[in-house]
PDB file of N, CA and C in Angstrom:
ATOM      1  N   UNK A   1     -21.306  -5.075  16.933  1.00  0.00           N
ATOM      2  CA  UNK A   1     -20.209  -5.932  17.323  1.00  0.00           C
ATOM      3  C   UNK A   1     -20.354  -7.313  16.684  1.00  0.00           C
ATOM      4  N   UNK A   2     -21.502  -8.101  16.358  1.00  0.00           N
ATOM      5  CA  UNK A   2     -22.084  -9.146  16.006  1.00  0.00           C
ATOM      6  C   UNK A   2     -21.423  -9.444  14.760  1.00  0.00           C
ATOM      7  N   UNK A   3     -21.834  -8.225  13.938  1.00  0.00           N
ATOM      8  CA  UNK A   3     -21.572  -7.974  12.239  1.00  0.00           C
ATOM      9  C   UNK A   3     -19.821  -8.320  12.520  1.00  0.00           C
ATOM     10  N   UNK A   4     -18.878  -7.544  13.021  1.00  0.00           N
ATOM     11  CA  UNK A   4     -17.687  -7.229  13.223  1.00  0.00           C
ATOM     12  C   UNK A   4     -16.651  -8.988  13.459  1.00  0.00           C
ATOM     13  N   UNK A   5     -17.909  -9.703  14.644  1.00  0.00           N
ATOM     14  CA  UNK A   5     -17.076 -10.908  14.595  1.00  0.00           C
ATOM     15  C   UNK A   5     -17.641 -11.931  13.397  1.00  0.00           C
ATOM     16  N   UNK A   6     -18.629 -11.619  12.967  1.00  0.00           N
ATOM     17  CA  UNK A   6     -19.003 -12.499  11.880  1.00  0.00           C
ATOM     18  C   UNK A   6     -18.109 -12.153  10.576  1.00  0.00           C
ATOM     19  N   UNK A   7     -17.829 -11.009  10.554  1.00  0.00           N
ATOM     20  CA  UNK A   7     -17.034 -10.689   8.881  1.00  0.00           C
ATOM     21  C   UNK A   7     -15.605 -11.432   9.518  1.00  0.00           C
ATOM     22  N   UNK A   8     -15.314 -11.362  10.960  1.00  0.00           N
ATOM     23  CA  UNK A   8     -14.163 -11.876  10.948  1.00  0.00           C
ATOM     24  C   UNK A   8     -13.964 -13.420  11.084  1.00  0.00           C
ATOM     25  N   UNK A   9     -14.901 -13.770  11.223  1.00  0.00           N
ATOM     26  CA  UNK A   9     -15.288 -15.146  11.034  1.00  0.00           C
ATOM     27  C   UNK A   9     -15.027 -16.050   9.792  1.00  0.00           C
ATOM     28  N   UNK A  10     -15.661 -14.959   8.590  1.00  0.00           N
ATOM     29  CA  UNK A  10     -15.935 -15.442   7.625  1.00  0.00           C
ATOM     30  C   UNK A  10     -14.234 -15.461   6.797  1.00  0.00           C
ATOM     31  N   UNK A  11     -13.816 -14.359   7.144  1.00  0.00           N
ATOM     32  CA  UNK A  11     -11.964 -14.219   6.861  1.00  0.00           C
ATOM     33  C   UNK A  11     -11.264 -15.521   7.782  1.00  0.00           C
ATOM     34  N   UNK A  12     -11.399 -15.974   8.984  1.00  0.00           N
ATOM     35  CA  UNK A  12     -10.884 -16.424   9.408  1.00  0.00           C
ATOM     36  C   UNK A  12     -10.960 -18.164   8.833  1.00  0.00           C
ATOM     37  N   UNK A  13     -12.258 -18.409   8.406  1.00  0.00           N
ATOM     38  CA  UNK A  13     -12.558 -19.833   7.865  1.00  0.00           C
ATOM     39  C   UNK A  13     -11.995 -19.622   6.857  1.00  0.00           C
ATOM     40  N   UNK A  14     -11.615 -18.903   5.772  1.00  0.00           N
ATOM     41  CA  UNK A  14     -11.404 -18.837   4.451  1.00  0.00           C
ATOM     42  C   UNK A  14      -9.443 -18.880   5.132  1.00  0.00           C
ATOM     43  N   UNK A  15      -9.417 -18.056   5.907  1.00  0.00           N
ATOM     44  CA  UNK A  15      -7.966 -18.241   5.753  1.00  0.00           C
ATOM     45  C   UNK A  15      -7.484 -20.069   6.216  1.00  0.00           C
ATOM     46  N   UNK A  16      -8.200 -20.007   6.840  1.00  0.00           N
ATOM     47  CA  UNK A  16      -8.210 -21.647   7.755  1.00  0.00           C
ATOM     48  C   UNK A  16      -7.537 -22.618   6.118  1.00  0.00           C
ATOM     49  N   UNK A  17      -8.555 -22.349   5.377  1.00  0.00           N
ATOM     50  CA  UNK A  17      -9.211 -23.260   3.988  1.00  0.00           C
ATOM     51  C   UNK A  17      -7.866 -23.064   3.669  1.00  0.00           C
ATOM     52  N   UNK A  18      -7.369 -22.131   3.092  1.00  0.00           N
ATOM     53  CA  UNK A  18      -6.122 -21.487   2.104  1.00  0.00           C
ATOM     54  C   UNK A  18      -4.694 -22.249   3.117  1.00  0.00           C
ATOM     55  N   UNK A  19      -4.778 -22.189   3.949  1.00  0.00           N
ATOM     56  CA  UNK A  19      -3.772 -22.475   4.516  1.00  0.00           C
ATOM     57  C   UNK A  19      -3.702 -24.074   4.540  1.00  0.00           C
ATOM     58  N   UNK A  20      -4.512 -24.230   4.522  1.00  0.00           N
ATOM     59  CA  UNK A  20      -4.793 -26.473   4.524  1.00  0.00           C
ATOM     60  C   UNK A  20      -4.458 -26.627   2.949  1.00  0.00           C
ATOM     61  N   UNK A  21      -5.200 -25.662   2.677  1.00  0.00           N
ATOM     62  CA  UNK A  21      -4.612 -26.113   0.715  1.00  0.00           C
ATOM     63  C   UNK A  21      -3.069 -26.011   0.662  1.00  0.00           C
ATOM     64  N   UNK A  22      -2.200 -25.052   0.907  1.00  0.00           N
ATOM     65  CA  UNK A  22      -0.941 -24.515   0.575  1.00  0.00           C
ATOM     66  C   UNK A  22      -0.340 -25.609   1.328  1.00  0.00           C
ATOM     67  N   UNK A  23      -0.425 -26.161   2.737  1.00  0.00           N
ATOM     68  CA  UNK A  23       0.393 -27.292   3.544  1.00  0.00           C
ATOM     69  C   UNK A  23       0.253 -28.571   2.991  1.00  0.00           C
ATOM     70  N   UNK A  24      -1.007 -28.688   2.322  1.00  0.00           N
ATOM     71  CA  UNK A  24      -0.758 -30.427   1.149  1.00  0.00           C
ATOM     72  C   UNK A  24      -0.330 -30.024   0.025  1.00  0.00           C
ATOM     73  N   UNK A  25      -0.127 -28.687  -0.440  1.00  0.00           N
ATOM     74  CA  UNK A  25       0.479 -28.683  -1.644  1.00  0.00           C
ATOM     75  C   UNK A  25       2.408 -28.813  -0.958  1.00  0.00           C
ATOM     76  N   UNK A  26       2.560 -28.142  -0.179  1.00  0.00           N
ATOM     77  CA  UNK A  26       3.885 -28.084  -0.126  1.00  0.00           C
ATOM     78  C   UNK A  26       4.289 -29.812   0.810  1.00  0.00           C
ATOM     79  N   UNK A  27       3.924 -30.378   1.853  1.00  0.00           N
ATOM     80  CA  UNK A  27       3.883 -31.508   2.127  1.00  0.00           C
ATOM     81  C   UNK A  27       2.520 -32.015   2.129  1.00  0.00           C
ATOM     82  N   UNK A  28       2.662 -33.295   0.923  1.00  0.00           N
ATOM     83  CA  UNK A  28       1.976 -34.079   0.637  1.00  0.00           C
ATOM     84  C   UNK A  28       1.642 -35.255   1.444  1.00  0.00           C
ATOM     85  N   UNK A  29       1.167 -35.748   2.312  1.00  0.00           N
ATOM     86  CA  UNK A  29       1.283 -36.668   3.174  1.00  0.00           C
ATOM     87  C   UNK A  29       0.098 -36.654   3.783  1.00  0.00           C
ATOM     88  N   UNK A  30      -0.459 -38.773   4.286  1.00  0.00           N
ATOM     89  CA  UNK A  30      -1.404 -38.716   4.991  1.00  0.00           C
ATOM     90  C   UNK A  30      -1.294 -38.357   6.505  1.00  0.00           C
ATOM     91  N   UNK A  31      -0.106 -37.679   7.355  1.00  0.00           N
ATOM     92  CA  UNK A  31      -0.109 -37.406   8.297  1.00  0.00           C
ATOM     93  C   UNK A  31      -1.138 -35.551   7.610  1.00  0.00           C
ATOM     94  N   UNK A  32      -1.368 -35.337   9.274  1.00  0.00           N
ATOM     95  CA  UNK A  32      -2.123 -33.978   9.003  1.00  0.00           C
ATOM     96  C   UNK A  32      -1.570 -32.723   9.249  1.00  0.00           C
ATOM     97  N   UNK A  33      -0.618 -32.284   8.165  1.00  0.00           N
ATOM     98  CA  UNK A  33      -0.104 -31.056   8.166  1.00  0.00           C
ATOM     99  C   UNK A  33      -0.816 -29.661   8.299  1.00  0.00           C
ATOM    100  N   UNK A  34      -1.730 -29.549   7.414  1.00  0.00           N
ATOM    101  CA  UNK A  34      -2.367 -28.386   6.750  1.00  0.00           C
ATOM    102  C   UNK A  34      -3.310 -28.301   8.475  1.00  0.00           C
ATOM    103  N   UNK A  35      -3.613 -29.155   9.369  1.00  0.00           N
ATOM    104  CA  UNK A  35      -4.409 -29.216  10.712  1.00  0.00           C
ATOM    105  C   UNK A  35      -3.193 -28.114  11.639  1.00  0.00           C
ATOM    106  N   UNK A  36      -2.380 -28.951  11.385  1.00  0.00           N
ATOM    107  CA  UNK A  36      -0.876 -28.425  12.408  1.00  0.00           C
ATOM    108  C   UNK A  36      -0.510 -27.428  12.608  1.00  0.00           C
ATOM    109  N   UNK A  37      -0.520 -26.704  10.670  1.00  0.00           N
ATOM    110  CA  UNK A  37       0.267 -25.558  10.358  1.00  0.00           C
ATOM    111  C   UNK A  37      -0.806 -24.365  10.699  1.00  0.00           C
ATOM    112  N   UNK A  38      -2.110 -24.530  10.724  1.00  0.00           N
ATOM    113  CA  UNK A  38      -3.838 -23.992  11.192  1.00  0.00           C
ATOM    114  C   UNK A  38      -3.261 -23.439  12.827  1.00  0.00           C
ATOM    115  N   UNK A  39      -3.068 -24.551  13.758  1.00  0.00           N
ATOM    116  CA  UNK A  39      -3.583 -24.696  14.879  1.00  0.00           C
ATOM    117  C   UNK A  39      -2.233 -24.497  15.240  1.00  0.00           C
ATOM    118  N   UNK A  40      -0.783 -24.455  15.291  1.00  0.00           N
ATOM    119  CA  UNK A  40       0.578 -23.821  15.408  1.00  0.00           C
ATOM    120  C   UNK A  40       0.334 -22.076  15.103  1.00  0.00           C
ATOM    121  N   UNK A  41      -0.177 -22.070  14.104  1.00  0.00           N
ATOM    122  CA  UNK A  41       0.203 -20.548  14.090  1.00  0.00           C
ATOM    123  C   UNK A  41      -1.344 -19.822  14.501  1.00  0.00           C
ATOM    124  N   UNK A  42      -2.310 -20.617  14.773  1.00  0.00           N
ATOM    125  CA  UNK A  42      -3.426 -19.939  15.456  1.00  0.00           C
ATOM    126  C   UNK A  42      -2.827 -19.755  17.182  1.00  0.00           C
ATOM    127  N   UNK A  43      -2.200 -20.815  17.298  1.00  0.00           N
ATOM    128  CA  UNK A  43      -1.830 -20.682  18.992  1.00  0.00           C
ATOM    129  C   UNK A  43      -0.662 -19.740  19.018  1.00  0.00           C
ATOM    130  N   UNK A  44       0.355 -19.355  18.185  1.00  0.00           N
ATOM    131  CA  UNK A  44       0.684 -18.196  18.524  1.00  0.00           C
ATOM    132  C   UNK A  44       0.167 -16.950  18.036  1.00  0.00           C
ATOM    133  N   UNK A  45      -0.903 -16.559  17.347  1.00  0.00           N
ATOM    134  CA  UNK A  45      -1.342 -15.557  17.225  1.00  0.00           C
ATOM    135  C   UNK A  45      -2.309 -15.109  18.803  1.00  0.00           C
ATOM    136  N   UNK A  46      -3.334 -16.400  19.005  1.00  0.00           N
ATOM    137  CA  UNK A  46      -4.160 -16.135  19.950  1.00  0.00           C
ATOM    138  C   UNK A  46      -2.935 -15.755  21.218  1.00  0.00           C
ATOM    139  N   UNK A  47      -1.980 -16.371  21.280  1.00  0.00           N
ATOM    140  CA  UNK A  47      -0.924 -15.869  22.623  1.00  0.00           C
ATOM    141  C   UNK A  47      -0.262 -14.714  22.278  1.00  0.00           C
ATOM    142  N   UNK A  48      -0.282 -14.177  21.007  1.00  0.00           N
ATOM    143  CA  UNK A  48       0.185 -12.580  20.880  1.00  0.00           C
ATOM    144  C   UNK A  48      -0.691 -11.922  20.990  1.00  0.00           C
ATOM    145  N   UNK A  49      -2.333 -12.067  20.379  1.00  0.00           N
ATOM    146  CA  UNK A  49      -3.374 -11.352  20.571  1.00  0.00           C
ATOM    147  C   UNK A  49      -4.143 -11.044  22.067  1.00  0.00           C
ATOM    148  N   UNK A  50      -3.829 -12.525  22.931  1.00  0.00           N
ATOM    149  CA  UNK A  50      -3.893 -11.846  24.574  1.00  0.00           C
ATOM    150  C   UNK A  50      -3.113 -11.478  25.525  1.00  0.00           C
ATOM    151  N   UNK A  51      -1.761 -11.289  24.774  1.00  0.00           N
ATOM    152  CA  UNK A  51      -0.887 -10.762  25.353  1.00  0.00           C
ATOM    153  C   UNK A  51      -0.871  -8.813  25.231  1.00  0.00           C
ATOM    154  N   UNK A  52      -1.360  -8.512  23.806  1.00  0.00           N
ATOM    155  CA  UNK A  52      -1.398  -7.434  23.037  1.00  0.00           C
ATOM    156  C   UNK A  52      -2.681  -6.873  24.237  1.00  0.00           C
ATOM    157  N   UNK A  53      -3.786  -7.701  24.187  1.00  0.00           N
ATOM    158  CA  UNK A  53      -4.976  -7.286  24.703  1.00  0.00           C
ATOM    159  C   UNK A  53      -4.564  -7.002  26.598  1.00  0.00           C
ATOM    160  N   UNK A  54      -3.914  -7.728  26.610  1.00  0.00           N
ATOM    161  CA  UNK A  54      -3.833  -7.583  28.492  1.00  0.00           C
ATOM    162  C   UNK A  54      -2.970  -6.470  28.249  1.00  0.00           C
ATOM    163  N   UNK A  55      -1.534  -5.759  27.353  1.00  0.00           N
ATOM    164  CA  UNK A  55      -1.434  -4.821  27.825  1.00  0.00           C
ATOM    165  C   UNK A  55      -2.014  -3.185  26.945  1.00  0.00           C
ATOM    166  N   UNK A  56      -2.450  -3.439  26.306  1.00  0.00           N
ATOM    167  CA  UNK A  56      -3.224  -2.416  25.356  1.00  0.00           C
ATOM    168  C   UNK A  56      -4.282  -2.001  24.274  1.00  0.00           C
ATOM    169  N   UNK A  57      -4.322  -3.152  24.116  1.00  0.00           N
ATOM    170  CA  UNK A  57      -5.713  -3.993  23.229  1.00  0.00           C
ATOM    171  C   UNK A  57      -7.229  -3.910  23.504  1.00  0.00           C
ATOM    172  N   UNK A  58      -7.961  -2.907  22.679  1.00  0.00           N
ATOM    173  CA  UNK A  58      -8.945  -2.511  23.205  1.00  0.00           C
ATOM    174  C   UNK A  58     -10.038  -3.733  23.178  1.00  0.00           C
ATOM    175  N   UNK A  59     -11.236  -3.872  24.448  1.00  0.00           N
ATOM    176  CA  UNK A  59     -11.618  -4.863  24.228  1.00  0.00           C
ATOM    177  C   UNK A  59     -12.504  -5.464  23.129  1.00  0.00           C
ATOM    178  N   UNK A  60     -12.696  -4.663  22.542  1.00  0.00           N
ATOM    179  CA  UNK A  60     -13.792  -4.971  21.328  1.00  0.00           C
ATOM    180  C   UNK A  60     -12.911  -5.636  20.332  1.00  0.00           C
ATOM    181  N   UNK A  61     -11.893  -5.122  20.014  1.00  0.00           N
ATOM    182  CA  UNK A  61     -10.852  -5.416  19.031  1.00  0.00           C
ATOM    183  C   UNK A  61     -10.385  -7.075  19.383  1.00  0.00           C
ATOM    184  N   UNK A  62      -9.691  -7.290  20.437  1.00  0.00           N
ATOM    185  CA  UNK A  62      -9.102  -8.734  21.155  1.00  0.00           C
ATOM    186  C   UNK A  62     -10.594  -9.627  20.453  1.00  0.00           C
ATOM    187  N   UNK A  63     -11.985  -8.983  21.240  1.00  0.00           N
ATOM    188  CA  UNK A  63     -13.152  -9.960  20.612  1.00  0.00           C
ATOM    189  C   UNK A  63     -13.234 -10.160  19.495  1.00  0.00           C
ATOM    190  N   UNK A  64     -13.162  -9.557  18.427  1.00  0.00           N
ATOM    191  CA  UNK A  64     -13.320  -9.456  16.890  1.00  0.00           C
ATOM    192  C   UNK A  64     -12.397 -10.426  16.032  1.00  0.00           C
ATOM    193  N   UNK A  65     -10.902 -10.318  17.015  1.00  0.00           N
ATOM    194  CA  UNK A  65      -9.757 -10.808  16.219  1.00  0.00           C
ATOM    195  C   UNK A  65      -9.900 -12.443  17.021  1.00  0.00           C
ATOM    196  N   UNK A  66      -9.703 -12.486  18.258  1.00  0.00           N
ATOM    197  CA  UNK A  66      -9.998 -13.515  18.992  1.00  0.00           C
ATOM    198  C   UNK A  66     -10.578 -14.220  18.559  1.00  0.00           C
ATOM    199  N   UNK A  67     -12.345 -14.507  19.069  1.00  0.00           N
ATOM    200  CA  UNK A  67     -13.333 -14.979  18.680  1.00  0.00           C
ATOM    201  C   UNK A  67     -13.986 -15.083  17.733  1.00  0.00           C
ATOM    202  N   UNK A  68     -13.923 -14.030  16.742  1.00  0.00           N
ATOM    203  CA  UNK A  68     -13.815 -13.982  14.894  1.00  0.00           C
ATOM    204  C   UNK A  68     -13.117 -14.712  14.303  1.00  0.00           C
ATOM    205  N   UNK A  69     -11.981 -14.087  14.112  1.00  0.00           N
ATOM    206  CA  UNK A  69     -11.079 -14.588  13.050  1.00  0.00           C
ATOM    207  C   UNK A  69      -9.980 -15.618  13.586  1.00  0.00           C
ATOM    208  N   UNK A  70      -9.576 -15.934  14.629  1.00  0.00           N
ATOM    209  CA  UNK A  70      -8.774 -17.277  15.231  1.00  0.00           C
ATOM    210  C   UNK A  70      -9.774 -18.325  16.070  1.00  0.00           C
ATOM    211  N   UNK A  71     -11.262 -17.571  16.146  1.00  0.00           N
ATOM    212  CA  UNK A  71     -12.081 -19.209  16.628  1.00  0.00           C
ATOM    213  C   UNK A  71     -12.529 -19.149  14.986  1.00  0.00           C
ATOM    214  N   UNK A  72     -12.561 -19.025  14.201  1.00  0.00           N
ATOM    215  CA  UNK A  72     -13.101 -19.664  13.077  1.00  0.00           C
ATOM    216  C   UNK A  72     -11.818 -20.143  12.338  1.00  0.00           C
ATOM    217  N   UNK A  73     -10.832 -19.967  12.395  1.00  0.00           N
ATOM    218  CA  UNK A  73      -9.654 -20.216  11.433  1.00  0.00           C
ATOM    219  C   UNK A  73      -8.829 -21.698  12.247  1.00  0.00           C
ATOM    220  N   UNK A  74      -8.908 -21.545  13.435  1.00  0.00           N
ATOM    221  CA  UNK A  74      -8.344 -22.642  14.279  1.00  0.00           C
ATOM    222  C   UNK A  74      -9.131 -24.155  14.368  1.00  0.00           C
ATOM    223  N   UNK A  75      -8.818 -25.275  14.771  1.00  0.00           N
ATOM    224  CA  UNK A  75      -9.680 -26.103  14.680  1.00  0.00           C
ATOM    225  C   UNK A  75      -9.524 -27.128  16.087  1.00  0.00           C
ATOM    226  N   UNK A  76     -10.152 -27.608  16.912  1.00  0.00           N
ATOM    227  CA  UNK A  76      -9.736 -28.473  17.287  1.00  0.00           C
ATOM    228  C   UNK A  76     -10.840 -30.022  17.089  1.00  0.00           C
ATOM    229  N   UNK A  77     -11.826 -29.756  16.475  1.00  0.00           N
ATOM    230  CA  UNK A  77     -12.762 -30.961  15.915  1.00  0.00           C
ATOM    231  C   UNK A  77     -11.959 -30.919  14.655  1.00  0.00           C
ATOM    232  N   UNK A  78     -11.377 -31.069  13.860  1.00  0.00           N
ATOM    233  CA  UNK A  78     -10.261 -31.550  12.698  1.00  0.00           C
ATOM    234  C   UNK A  78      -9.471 -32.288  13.442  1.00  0.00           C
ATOM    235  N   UNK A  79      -8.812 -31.842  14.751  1.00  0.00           N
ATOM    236  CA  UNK A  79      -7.236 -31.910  14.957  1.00  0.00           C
ATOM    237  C   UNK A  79      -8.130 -33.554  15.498  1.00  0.00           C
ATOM    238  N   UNK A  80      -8.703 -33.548  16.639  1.00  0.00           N
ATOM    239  CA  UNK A  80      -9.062 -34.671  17.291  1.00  0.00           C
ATOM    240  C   UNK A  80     -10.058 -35.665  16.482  1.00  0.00           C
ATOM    241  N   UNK A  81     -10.733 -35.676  15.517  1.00  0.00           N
ATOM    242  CA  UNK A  81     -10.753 -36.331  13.999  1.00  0.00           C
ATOM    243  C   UNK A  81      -9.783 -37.067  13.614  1.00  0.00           C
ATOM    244  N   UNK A  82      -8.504 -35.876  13.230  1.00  0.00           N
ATOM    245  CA  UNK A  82      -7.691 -36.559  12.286  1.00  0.00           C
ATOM    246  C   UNK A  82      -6.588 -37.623  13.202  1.00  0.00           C
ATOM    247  N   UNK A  83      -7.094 -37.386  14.369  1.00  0.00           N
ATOM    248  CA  UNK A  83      -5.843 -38.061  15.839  1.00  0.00           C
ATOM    249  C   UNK A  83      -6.637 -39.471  15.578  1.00  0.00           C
ATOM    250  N   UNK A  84      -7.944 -39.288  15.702  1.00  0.00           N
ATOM    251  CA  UNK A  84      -8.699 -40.803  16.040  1.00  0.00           C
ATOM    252  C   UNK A  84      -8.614 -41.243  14.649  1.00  0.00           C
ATOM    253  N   UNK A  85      -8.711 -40.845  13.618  1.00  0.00           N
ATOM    254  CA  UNK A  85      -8.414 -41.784  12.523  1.00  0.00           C
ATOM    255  C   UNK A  85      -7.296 -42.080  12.359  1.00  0.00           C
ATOM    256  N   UNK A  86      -6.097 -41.435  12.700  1.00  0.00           N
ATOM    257  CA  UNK A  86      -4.483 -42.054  12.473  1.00  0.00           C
ATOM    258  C   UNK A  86      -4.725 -43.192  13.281  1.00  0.00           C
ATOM    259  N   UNK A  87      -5.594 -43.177  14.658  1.00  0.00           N
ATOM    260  CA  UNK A  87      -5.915 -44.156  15.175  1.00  0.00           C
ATOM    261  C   UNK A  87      -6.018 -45.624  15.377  1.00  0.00           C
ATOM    262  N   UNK A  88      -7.543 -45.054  14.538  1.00  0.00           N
ATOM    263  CA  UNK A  88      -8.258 -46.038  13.363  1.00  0.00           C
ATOM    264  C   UNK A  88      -8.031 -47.194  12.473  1.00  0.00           C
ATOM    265  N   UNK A  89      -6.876 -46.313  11.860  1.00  0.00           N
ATOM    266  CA  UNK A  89      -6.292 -46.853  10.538  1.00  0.00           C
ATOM    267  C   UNK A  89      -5.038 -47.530  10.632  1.00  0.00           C
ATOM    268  N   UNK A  90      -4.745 -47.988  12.236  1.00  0.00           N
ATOM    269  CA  UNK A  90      -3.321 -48.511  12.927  1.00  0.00           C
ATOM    270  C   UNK A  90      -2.066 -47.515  12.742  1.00  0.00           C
ATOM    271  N   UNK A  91      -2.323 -46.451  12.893  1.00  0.00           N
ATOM    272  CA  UNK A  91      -1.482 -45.325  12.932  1.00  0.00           C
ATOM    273  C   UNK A  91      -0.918 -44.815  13.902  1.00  0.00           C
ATOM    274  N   UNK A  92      -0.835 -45.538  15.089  1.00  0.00           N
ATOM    275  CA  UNK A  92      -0.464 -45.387  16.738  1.00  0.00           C
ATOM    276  C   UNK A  92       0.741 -44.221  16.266  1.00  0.00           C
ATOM    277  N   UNK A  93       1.745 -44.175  16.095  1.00  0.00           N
ATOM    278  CA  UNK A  93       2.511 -43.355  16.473  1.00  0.00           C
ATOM    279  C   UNK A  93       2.522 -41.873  15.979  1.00  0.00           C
ATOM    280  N   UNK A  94       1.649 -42.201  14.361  1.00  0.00           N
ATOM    281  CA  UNK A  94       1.603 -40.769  13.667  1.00  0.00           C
ATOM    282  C   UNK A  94       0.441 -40.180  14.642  1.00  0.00           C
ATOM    283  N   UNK A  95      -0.527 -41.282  15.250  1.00  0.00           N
ATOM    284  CA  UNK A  95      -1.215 -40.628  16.329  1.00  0.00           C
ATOM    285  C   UNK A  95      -1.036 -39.793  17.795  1.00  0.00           C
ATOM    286  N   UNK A  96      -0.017 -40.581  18.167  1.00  0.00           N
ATOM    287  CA  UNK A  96       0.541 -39.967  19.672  1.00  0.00           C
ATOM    288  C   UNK A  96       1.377 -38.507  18.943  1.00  0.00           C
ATOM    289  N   UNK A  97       1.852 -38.951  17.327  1.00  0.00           N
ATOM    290  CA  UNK A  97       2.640 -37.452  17.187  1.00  0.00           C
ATOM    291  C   UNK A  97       1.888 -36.172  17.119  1.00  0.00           C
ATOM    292  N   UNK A  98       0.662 -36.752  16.522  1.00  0.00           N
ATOM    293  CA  UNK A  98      -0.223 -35.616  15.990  1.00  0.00           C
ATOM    294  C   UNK A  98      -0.542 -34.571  17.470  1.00  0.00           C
ATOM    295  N   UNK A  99      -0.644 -35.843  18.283  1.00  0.00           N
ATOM    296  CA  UNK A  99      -1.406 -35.677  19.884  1.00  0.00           C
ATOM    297  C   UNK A  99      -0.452 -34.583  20.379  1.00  0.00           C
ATOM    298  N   UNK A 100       0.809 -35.148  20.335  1.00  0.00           N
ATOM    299  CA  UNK A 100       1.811 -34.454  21.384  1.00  0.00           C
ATOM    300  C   UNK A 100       2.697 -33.067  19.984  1.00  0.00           C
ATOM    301  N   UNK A 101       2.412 -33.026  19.277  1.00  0.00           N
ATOM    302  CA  UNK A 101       2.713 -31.862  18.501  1.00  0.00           C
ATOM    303  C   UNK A 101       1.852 -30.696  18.626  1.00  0.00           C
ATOM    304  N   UNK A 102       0.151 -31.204  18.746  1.00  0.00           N
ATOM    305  CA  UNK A 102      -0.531 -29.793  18.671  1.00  0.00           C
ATOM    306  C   UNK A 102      -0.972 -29.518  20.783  1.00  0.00           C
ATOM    307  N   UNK A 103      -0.807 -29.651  20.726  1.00  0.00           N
ATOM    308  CA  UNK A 103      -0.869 -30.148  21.981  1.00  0.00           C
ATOM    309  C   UNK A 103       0.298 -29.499  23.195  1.00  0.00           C
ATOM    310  N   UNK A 104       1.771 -29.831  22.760  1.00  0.00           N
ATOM    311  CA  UNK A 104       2.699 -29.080  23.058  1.00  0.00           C
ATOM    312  C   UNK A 104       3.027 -28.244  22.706  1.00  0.00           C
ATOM    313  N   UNK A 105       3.360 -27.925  20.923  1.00  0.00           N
ATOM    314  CA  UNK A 105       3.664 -27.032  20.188  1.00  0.00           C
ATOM    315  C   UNK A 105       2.643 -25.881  20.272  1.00  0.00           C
ATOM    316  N   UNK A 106       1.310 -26.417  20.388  1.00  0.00           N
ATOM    317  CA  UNK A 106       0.545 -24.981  20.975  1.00  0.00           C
ATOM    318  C   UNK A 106       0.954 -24.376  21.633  1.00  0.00           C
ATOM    319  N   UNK A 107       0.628 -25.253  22.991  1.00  0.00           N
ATOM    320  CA  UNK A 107       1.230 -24.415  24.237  1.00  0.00           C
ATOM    321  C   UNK A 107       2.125 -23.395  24.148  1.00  0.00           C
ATOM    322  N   UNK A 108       3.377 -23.990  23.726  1.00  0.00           N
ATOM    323  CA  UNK A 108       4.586 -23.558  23.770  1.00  0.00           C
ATOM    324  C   UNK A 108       4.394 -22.516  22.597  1.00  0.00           C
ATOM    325  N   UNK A 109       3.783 -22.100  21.652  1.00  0.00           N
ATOM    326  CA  UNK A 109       3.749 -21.370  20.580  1.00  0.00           C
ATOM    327  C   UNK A 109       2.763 -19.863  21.133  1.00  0.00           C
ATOM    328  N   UNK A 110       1.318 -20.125  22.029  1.00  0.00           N
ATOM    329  CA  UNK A 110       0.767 -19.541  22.579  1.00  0.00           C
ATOM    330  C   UNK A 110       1.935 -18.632  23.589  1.00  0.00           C
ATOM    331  N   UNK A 111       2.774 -19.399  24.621  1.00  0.00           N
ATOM    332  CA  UNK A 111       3.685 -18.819  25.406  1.00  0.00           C
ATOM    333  C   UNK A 111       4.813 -17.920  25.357  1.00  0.00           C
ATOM    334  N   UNK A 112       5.132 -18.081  23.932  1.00  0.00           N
ATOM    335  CA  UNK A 112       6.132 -17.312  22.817  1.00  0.00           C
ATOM    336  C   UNK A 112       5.271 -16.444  22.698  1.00  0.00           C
ATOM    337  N   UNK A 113       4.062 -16.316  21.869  1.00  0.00           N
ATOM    338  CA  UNK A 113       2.832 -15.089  21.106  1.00  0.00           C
ATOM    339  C   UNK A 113       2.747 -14.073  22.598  1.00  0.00           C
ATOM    340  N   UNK A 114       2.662 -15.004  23.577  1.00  0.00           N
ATOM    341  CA  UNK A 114       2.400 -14.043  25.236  1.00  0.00           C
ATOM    342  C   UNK A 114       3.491 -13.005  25.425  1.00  0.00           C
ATOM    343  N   UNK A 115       4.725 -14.482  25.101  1.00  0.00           N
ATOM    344  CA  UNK A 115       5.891 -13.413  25.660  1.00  0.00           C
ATOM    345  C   UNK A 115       6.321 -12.289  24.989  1.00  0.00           C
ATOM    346  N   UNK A 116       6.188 -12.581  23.721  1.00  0.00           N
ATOM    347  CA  UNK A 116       6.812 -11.308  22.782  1.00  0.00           C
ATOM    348  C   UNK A 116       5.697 -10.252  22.677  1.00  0.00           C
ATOM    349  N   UNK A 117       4.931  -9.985  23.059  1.00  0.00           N
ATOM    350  CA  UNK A 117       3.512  -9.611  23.438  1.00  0.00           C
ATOM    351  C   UNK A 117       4.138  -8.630  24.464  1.00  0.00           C
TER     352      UNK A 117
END
């Protein structure tokens, strides 16, 4: 099982990577997209993947995909990083946005992944 979440681990950081590259290539900006577009579509996968798992999802599988490949691909030491340096750098509002985008938009993205689940 070990081997199983580690290979998915190792897919899940690499996808993490690829996906931060493709969101500064397509918006360029010091706000933190490529964090957003990570942690938006990790929160609705993880809310389709325990939605999938509560009604049919065997448990080994939910662990592998779960804790493998969306705890290594997701971030929240980036997200709260890149919040305190918008901070930092007198960025108050791109800060409260960053705050209240991943923050809500999770939620609410996780709750969608549940429902259609």
């Amino acid at each position: 099982m070990l081997l199983w979440i580690t290979a998915a681990g190792v897919l899940g950081s690499l996808a993490r990577y690829w996906t931060s590259r493709a969101a500064a290539r397509i918006a360029p900006s010091e706000f933190p997209y490529g964090t957003l577009a990570i942690n938006w579509t990790g929160s609705f996968l993880t809310g389709l993947l325990a939605g999938a798992a509560a009604l049919s999802l065997p448990r080994p599988v939910s662990l592998v995909l779960l804790s493998g490949f969306l705890g290594a691909y997701t971030t929240f030491s980036t997200f709260t990083y890149e919040s305190a340096a918008l901070l930092r750098s007198g960025e108050r509002g791109q800060a409260v946005w960053n705050l209240v985008l991943h923050v809500g938009g999770g939620a609410a993205l996780a709750l969608l992944g549940m429902a259609i689940a």
